[in-house]
N, C-alpha and C. Protein backbone atom coordinates (compact mmCIF):
# COMPACT_ATOMS: atom_id res chain seq x y z
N UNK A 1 -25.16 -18.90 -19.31
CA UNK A 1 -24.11 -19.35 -18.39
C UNK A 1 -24.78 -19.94 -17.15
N UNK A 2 -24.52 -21.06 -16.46
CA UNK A 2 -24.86 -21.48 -15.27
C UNK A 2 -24.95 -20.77 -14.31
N UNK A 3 -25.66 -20.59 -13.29
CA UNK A 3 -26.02 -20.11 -11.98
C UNK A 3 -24.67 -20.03 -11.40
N UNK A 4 -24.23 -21.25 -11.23
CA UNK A 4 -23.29 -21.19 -10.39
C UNK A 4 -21.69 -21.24 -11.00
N UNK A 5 -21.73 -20.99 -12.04
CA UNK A 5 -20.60 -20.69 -12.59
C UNK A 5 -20.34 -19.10 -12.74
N UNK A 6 -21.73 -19.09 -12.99
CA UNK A 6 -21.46 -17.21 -13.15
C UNK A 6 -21.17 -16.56 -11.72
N UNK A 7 -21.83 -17.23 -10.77
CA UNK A 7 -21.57 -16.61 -9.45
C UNK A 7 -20.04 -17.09 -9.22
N UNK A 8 -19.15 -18.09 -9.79
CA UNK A 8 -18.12 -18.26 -9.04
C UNK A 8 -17.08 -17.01 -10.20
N UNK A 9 -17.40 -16.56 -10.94
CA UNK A 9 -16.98 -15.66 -12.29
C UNK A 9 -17.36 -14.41 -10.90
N UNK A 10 -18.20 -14.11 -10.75
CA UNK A 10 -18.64 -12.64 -10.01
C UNK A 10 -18.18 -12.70 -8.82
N UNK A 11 -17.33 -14.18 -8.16
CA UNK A 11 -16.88 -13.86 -6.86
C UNK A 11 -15.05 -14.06 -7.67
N UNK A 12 -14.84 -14.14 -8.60
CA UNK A 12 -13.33 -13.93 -8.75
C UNK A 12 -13.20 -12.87 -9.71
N UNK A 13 -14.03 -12.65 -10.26
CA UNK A 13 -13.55 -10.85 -10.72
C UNK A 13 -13.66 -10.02 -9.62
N UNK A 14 -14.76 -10.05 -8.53
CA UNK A 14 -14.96 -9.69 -7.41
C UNK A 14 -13.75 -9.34 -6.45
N UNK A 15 -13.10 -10.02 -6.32
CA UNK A 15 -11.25 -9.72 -6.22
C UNK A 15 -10.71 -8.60 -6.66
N UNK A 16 -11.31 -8.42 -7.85
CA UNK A 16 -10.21 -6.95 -8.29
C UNK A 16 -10.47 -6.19 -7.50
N UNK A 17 -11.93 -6.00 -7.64
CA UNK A 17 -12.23 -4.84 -7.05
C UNK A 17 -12.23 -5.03 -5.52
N UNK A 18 -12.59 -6.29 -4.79
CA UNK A 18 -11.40 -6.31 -3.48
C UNK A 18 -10.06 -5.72 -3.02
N UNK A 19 -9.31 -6.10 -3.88
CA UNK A 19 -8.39 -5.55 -3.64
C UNK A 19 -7.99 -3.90 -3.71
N UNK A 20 -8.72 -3.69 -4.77
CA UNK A 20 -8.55 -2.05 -4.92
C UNK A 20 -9.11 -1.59 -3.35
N UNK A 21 -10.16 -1.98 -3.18
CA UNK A 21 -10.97 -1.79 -2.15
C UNK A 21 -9.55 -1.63 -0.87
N UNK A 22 -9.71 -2.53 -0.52
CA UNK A 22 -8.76 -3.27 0.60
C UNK A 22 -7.14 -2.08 0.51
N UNK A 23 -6.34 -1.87 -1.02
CA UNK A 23 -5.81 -0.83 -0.94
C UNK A 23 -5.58 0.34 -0.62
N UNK A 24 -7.27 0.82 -1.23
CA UNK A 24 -7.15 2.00 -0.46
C UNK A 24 -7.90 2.41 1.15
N UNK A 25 -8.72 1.62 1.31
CA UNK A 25 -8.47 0.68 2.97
C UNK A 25 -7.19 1.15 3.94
N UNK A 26 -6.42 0.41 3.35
CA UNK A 26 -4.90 0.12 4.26
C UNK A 26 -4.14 0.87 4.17
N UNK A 27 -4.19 2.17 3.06
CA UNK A 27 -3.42 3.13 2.34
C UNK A 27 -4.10 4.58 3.62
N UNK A 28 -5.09 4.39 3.42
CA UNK A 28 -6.05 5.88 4.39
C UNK A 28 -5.62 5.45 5.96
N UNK A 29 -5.67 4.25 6.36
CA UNK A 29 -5.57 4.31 7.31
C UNK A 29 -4.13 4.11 7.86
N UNK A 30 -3.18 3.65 7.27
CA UNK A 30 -1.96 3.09 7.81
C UNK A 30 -1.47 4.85 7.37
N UNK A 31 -1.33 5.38 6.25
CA UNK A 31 -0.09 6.32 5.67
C UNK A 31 -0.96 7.15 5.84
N UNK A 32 -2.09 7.57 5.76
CA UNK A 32 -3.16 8.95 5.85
C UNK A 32 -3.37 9.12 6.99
N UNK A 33 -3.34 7.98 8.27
CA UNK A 33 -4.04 7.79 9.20
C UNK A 33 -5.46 8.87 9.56
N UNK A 34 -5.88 8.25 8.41
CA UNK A 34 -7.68 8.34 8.83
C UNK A 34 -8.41 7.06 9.87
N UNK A 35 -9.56 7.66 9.54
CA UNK A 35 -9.93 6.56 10.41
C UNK A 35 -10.34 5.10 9.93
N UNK A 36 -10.43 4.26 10.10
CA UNK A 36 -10.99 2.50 9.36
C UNK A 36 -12.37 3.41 9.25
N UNK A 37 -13.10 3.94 9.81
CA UNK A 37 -14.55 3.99 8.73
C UNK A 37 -14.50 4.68 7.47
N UNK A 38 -13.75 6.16 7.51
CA UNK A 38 -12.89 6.96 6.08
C UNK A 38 -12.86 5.96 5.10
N UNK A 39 -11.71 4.76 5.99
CA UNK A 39 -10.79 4.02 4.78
C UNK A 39 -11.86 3.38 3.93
N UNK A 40 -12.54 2.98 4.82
CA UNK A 40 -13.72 1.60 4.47
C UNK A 40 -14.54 2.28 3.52
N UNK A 41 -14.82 3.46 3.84
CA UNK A 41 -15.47 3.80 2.17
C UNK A 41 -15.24 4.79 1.18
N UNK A 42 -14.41 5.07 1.43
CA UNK A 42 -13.41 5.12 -0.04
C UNK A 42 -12.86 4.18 -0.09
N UNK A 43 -12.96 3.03 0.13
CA UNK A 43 -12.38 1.70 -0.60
C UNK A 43 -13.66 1.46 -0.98
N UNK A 44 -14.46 1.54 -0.32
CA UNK A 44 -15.40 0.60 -1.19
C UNK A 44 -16.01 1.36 -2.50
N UNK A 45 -15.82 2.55 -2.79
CA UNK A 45 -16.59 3.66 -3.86
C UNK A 45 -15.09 3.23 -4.83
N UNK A 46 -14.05 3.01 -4.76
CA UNK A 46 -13.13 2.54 -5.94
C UNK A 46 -13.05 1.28 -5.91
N UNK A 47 -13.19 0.23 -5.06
CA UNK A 47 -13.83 -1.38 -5.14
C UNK A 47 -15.07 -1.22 -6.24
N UNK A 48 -15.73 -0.32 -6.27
CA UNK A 48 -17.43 -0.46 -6.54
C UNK A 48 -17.17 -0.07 -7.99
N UNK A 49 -16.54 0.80 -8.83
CA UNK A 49 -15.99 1.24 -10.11
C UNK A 49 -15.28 0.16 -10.75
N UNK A 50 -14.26 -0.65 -9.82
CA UNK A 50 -13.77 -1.59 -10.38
C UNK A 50 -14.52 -2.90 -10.64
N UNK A 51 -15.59 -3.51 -9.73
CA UNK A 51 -16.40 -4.36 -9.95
C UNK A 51 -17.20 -3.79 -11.12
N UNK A 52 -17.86 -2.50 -11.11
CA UNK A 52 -18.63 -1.79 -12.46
C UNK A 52 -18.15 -2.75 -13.43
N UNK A 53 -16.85 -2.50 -13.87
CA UNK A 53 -16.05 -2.54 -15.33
C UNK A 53 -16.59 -3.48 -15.51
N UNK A 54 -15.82 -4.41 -14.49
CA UNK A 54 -15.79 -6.61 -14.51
C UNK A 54 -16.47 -7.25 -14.52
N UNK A 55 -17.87 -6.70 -13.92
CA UNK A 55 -19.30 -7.09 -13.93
C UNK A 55 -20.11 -7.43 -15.10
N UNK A 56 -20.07 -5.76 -15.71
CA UNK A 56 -20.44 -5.26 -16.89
C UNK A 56 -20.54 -6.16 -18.58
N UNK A 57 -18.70 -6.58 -18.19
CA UNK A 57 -17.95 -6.62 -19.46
C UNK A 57 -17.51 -8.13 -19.12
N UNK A 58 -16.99 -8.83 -18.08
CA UNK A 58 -16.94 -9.96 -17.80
C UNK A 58 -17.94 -11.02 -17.25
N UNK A 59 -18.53 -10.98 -16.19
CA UNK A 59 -19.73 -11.19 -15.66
C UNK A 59 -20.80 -11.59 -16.32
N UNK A 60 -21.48 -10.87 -16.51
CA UNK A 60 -23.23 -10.54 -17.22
C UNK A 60 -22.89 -10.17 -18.39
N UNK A 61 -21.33 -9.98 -18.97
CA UNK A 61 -21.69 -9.45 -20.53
C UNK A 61 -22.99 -8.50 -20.69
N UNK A 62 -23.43 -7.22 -20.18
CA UNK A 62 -24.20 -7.26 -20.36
C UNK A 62 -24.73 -6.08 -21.84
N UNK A 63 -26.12 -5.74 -22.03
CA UNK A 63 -26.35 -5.47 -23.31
C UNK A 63 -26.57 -4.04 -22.80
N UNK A 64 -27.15 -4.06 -21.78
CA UNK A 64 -28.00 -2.33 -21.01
C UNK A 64 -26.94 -1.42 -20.89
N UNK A 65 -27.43 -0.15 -21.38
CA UNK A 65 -27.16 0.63 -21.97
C UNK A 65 -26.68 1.39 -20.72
N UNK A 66 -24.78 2.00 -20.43
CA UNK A 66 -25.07 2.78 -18.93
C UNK A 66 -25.72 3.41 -18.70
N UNK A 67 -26.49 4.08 -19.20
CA UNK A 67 -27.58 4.83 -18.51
C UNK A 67 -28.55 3.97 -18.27
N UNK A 68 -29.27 2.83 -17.81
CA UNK A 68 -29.31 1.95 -17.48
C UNK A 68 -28.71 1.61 -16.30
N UNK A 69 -27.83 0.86 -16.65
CA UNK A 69 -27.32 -0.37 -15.79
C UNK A 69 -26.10 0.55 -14.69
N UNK A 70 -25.65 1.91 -14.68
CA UNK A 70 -24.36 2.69 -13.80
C UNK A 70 -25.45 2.62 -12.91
N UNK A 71 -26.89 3.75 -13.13
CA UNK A 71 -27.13 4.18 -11.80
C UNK A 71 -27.77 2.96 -10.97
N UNK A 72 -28.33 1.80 -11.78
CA UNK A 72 -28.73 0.86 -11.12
C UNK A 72 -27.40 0.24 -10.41
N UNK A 73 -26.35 0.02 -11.05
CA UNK A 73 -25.05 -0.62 -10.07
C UNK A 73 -24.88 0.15 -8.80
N UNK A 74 -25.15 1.46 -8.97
CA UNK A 74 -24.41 2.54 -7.68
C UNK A 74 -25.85 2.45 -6.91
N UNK A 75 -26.78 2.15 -7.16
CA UNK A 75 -28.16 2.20 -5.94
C UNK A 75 -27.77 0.83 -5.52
N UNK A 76 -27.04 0.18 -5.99
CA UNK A 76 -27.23 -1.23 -4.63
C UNK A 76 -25.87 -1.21 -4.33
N UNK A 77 -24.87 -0.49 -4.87
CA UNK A 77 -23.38 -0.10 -4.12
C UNK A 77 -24.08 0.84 -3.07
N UNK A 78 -24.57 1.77 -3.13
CA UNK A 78 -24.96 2.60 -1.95
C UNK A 78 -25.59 2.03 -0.67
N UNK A 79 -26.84 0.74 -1.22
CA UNK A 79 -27.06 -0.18 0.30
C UNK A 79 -26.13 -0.85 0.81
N UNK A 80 -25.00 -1.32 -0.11
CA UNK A 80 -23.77 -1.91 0.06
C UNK A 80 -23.25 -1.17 1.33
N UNK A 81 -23.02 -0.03 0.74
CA UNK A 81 -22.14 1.42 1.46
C UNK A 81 -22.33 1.46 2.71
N UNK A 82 -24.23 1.21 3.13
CA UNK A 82 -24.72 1.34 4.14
C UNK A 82 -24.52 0.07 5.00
N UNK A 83 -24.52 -1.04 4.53
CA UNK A 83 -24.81 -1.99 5.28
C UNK A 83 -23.00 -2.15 5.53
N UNK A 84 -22.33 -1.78 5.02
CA UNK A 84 -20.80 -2.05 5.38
C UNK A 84 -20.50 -0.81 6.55
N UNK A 85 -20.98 0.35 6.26
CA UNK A 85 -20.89 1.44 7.40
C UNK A 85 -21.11 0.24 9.14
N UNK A 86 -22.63 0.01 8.62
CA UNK A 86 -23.15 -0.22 9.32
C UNK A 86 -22.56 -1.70 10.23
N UNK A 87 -21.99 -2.71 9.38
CA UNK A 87 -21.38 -3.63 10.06
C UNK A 87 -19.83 -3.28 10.60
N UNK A 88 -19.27 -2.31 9.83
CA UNK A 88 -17.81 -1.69 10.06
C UNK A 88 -18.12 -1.07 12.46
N UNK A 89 -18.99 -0.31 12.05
CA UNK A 89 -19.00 0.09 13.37
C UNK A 89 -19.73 -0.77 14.36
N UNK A 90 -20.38 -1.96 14.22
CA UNK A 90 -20.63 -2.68 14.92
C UNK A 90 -19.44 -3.97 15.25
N UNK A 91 -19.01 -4.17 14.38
CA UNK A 91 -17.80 -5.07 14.22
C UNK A 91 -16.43 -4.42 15.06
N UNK A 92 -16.26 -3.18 14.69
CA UNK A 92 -15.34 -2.50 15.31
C UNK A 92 -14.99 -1.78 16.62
N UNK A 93 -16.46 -0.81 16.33
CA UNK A 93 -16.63 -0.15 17.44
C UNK A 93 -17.21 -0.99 18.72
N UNK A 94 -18.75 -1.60 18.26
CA UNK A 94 -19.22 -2.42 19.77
C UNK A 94 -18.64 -3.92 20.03
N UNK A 95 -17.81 -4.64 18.73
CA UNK A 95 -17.40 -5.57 19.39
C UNK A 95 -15.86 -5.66 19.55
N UNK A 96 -15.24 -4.62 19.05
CA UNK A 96 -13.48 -4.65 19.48
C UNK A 96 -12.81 -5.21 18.50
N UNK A 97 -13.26 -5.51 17.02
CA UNK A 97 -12.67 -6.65 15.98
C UNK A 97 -11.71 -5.16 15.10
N UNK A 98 -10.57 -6.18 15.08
CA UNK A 98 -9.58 -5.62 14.36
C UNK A 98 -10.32 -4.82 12.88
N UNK A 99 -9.92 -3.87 12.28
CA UNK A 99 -10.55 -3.26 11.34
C UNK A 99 -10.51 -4.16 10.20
N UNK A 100 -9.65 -4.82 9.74
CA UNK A 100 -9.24 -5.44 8.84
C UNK A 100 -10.19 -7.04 8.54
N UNK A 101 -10.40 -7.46 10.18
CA UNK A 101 -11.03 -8.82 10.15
C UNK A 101 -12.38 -7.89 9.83
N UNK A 102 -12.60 -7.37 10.76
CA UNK A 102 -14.45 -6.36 10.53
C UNK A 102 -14.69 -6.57 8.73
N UNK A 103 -13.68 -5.68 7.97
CA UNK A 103 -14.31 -5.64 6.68
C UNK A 103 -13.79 -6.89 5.88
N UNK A 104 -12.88 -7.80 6.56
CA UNK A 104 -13.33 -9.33 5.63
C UNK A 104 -14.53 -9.65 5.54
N UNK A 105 -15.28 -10.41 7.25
CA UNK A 105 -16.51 -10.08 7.36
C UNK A 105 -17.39 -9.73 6.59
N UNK A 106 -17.26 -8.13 6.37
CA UNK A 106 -18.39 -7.77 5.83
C UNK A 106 -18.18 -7.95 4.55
N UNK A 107 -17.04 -7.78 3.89
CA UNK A 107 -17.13 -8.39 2.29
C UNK A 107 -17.55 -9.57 2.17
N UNK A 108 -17.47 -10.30 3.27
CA UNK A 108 -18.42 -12.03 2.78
C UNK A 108 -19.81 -11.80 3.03
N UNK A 109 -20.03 -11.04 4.02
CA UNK A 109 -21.59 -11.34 3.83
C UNK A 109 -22.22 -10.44 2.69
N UNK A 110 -21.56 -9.66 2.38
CA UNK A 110 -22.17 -8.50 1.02
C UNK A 110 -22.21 -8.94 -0.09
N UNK A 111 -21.23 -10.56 -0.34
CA UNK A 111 -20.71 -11.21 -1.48
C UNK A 111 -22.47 -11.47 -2.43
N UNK A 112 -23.23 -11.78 -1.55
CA UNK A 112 -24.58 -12.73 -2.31
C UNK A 112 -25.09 -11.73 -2.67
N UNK A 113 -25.29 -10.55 -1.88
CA UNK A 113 -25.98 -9.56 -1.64
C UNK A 113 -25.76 -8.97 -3.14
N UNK A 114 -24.99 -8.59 -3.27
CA UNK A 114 -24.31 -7.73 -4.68
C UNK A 114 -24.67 -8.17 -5.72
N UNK A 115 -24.43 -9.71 -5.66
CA UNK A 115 -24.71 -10.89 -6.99
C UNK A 115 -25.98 -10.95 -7.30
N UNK A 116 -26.43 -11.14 -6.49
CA UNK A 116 -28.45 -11.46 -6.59
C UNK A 116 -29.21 -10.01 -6.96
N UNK A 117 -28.57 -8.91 -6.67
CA UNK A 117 -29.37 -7.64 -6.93
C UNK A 117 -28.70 -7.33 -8.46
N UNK A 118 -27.39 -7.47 -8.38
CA UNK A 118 -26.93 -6.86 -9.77
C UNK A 118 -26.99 -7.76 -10.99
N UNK A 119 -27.44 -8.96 -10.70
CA UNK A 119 -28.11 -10.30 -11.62
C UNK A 119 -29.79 -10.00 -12.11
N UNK A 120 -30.29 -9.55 -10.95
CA UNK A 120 -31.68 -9.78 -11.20
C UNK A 120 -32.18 -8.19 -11.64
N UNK A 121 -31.15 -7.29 -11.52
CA UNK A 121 -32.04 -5.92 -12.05
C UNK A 121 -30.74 -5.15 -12.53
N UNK A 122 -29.40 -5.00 -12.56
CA UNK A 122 -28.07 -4.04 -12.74
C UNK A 122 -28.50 -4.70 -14.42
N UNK A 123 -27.99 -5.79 -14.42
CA UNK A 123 -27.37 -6.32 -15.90
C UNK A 123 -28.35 -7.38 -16.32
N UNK A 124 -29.50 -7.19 -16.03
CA UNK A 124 -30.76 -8.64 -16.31
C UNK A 124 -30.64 -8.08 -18.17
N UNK A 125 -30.67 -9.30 -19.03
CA UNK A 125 -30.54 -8.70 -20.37
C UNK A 125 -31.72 -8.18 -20.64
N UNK A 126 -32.17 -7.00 -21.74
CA UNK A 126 -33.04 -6.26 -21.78
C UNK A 126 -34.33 -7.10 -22.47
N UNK A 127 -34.07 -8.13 -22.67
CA UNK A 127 -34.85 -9.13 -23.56
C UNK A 127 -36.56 -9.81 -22.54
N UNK A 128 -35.50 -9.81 -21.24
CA UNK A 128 -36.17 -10.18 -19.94
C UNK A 128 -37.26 -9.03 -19.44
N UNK A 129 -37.17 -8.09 -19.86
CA UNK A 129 -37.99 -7.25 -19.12
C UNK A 129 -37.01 -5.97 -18.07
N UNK A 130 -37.75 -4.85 -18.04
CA UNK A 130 -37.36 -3.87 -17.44
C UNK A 130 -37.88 -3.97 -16.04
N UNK A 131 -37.05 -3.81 -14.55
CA UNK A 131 -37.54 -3.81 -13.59
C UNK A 131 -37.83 -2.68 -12.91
C-alpha cells in the first residue's frame, strides 16, 4: 500500500478511536465532573483499544502475532499517554486553552507520532525483521 495512502487510512480509522476518545472525554468531565486531565486519559486508554482493532485489522493488515504487536501498540500508547498528559496541562493549565481545543491540539500533533512508531515496529510485517 502507498505511504501516503496508508497514512490517510490510519488518519480516518483514527477517528473511531477519536471519537471514542473525545466521548469519554466529554462524558467524565461534563456528567462525572472529573477533571479534563481524568477525562483526557481515560479517553485516550479506550481511543487507544479502539485504534488497536482498526490498525491491526484495517491499517497494516497486520500478520504479528498479539503477543507481539498489543504490548508493542500500548508502549507507544503509553508515550502517547505521556506526551498528551503532558501537553493537556501545559495547554490548559499554563496557557488558559479551553480543554477541548488543548486535546484537539494534542491529537494533531500525536497524529504522525502514532503512525511512524506503529508502522515501523507495532505492525512492521514479520518478513522485515524483528525490532
Amino acid at each position: 500500500m502507498l505511504l501516503s495512502r496508508q497514512f490517510l487510512l490510519f488518519a480516518c480509522v483514527g477517528a473511531g478511536g477519536t471519537l471514542a476518545h473525545y466521548a469519554v472525554l466529554i462524558g467524565l468531565v461534563e456528567v462525572a465532573r472529573l477533571s479534563p486531565m481524568a477525562g483526557a486519559a481515560a479517553g485516550f486508554v479506550v481511543g487507544g483499544l479502539v485504534n488497536y482493532v482498526l490498525n491491526r485489522t484495517v491499517v497494516f493488515r497486520s500478520d504479528r502475532s498479539h503477543t507481539e504487536a498489543l504490548p508493542r501498540f500500548f508502549a507507544i500508547a503509553a508515550t502517547g499517554l505521556v506526551w498528551t498528559m503532558l501537553l493537556m496541562a501545559a495547554m490548559t493549565d499554563g496557557l488558559g486553552l479551553p480543554y477541548l481545543l488543548a486535546q484537539a491540539m494534542t491529537t494533531g500533533l500525536l497524529l504522525v507520532w502514532h503512525y511512524l512508531l506503529n508502522r515501523i515496529w507495532t505492525f512492521r510485517p514479520a518478513e522485515q525483521g524483528a525490532a
